[in-house]
C-alpha atoms as a PDB file:
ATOM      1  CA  UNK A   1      12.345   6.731  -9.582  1.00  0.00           C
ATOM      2  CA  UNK A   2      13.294   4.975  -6.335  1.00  0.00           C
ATOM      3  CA  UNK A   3      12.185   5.743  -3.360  1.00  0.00           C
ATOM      4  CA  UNK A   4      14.802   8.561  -1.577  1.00  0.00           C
ATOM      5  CA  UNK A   5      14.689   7.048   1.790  1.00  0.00           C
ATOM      6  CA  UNK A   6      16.027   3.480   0.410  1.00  0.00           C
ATOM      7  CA  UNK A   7      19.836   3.523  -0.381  1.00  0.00           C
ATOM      8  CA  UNK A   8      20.656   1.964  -3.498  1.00  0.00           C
ATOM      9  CA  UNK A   9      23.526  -0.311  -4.095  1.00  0.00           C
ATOM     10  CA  UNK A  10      25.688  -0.329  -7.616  1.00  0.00           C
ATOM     11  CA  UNK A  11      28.288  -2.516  -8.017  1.00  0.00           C
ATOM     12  CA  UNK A  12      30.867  -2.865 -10.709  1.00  0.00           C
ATOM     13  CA  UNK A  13      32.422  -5.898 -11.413  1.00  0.00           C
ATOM     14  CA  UNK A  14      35.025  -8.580 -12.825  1.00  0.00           C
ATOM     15  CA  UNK A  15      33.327 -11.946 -13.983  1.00  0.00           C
ATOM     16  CA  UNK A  16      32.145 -12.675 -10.099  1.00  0.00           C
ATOM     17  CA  UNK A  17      34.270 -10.346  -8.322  1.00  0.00           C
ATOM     18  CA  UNK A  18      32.944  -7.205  -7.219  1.00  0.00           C
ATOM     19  CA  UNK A  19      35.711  -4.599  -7.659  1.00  0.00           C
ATOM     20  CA  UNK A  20      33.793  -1.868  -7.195  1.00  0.00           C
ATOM     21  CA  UNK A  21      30.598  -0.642  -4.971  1.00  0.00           C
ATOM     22  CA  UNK A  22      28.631   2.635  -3.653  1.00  0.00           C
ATOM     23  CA  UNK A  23      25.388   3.302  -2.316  1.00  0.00           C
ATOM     24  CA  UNK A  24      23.512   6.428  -3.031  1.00  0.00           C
ATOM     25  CA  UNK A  25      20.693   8.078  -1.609  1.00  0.00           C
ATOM     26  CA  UNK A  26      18.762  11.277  -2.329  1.00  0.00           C
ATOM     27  CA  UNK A  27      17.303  14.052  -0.388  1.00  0.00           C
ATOM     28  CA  UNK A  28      13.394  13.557  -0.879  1.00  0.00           C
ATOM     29  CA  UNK A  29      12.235  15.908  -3.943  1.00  0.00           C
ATOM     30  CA  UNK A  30      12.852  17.471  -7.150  1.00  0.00           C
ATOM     31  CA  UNK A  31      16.276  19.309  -6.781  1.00  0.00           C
ATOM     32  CA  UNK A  32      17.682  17.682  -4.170  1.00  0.00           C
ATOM     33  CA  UNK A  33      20.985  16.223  -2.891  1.00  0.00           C
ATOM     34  CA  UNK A  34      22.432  12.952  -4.199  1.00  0.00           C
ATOM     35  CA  UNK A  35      24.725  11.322  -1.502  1.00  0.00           C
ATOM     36  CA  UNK A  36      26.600   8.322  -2.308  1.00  0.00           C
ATOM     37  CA  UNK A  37      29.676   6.569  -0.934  1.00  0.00           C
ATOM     38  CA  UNK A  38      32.512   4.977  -2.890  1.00  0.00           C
ATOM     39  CA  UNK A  39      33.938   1.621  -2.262  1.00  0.00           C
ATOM     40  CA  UNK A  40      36.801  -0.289  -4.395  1.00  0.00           C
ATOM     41  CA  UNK A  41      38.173  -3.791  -3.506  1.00  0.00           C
ATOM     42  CA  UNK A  42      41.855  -3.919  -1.919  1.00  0.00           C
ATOM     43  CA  UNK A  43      44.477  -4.742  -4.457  1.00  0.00           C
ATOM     44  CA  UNK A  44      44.843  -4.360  -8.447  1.00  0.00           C
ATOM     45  CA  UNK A  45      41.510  -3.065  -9.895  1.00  0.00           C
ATOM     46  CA  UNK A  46      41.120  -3.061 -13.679  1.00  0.00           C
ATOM     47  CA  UNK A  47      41.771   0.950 -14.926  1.00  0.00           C
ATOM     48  CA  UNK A  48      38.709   2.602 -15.644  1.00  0.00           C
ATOM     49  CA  UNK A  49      36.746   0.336 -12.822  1.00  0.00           C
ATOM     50  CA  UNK A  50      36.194   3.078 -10.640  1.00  0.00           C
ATOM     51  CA  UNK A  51      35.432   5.644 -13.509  1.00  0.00           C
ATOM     52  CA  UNK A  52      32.468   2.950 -14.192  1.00  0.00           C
ATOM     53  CA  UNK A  53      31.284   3.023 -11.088  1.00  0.00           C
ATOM     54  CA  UNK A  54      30.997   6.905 -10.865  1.00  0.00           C
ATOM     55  CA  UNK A  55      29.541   6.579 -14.297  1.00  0.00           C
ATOM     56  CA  UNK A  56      26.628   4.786 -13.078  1.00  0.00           C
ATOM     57  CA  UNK A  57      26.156   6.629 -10.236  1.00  0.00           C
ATOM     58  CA  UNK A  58      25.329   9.557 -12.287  1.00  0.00           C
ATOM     59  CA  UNK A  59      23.514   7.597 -14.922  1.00  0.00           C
ATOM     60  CA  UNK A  60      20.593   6.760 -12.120  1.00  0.00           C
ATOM     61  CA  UNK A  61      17.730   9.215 -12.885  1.00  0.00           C
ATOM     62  CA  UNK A  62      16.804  10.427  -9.138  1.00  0.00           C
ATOM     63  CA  UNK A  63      20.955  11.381  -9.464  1.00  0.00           C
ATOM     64  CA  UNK A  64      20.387  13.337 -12.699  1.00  0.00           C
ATOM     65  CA  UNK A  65      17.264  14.773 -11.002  1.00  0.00           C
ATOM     66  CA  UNK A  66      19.446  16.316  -8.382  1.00  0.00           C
ATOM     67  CA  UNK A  67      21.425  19.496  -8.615  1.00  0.00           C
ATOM     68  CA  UNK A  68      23.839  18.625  -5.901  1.00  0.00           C
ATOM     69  CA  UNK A  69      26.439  15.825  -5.379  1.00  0.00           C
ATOM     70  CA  UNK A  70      28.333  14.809  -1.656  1.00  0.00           C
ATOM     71  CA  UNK A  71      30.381  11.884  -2.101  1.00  0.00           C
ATOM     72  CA  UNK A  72      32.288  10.260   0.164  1.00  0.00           C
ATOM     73  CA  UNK A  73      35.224   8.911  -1.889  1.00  0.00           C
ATOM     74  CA  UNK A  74      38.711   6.604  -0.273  1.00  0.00           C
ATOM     75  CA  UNK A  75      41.468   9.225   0.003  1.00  0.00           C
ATOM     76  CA  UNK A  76      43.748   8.772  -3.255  1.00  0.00           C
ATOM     77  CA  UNK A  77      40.998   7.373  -5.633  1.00  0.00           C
ATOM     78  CA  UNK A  78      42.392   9.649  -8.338  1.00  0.00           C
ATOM     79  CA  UNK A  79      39.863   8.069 -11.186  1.00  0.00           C
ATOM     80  CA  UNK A  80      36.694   8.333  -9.176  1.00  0.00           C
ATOM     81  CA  UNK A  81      37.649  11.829  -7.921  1.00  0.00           C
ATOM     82  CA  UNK A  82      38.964  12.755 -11.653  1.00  0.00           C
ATOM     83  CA  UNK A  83      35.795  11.810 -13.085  1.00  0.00           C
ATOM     84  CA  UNK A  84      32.900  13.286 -10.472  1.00  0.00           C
ATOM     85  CA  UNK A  85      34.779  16.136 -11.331  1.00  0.00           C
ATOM     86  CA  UNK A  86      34.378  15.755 -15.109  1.00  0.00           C
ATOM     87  CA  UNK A  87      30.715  14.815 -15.063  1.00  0.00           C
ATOM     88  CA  UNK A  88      30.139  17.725 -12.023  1.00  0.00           C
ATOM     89  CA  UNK A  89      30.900  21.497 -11.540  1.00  0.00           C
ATOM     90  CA  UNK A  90      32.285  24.098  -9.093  1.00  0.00           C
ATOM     91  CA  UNK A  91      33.569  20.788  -7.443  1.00  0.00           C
ATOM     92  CA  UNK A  92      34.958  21.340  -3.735  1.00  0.00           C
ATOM     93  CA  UNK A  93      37.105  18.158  -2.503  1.00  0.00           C
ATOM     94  CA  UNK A  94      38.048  18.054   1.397  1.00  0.00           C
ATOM     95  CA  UNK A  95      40.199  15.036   2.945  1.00  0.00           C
ATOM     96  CA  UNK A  96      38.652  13.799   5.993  1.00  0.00           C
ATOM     97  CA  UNK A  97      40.834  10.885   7.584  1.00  0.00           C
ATOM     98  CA  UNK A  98      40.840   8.104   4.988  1.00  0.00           C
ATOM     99  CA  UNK A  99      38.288   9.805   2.605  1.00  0.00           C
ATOM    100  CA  UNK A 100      38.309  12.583   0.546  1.00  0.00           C
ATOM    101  CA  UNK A 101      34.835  14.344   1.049  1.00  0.00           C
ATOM    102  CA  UNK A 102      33.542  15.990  -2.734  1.00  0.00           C
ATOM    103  CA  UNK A 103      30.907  18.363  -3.201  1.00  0.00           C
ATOM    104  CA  UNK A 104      29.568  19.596  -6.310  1.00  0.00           C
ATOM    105  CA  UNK A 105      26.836  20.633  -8.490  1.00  0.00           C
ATOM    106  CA  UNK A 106      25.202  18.917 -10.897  1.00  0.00           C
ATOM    107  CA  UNK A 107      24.504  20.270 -14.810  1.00  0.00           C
ATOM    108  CA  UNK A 108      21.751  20.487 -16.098  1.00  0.00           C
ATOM    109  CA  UNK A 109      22.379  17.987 -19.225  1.00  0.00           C
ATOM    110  CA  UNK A 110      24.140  15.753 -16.853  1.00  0.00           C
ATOM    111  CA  UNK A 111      22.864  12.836 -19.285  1.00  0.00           C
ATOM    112  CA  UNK A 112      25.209  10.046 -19.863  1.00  0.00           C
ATOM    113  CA  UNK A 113      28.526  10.552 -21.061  1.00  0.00           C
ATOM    114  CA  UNK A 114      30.605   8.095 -23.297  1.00  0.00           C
ATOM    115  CA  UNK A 115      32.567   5.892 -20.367  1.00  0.00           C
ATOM    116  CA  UNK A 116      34.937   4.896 -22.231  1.00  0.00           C
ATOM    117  CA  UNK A 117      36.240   0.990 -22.795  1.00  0.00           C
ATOM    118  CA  UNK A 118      33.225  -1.099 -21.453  1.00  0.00           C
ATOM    119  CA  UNK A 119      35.456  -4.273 -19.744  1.00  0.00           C
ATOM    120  CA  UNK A 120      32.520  -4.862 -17.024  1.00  0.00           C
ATOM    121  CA  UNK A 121      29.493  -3.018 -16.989  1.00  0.00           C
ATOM    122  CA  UNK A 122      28.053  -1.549 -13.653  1.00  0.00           C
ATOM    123  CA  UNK A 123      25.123  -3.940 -11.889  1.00  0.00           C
ATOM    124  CA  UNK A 124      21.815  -1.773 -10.207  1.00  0.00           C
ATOM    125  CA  UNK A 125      20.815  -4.349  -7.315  1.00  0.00           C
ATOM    126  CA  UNK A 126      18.773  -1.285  -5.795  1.00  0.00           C
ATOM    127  CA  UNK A 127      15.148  -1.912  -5.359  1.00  0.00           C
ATOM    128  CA  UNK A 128      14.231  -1.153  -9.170  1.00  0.00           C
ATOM    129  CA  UNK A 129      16.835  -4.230 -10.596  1.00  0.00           C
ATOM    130  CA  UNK A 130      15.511  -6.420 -12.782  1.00  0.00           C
ATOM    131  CA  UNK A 131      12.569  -4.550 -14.572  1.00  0.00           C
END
């Protein structure tokens, strides 16, 4: 597990492109809070690009290890919101601005869950990539 004071940074993307990014950090101990922050590229993003990235979000162990989510998610991101709330519950979505602020619990099984079509997988360039 990395360390909870160093952000990590996962990235989606499309050959070279990067169409979509967060980084997530995690409140220091066991049963914590996992904070992350969605980004998606302007313009046409493949469909189910931003359901990857939440996807991998919650596949990172110190996220499973959690049992709370805040996300910070671009107002109108319909797929990322739509799935946090599928792989979270009692899910509480505010808008703030330009961003939709979502805050949630996480299961207890919240093991990874069948993502559907698998266009581009999600990249880990956080401090444990590459091992």
């Amino acid at each position: 597990m990395s360390n909870p004071d160093t952000p990590r940074h996962v990235e989606v993307k499309d050959g070279d492109q990067t169409i979509a990014a967060a980084e997530v950090t995690t409140a220091e101990g066991a049963e914590g809070t996992a904070r992350t922050s969605l980004h998606a590229s302007s313009g046409h993003n493949a469909p189910g690009s931003r359901a990857s990235l939440v996807d991998a979000i919650m596949d990172l162990p110190e996220v499973q290890a959690s049992t709370r989510l805040e996300a910070t998610v671009p107002l109108g991101d319909g797929e990322a919101l739509e799935r946090l709330r599928e792989r979270t519950e009692d899910a509480v979505t505010r808008p703030v601005g330009s961003t939709a602020l979502f805050d949630a619990n996480l299961p207890a099984d919240s093991g990874p869950e069948d993502s559907g079509p698998e266009d581009s997988g999600p990249e880990d360039s956080g401090p444990e990539a590459g091992h």
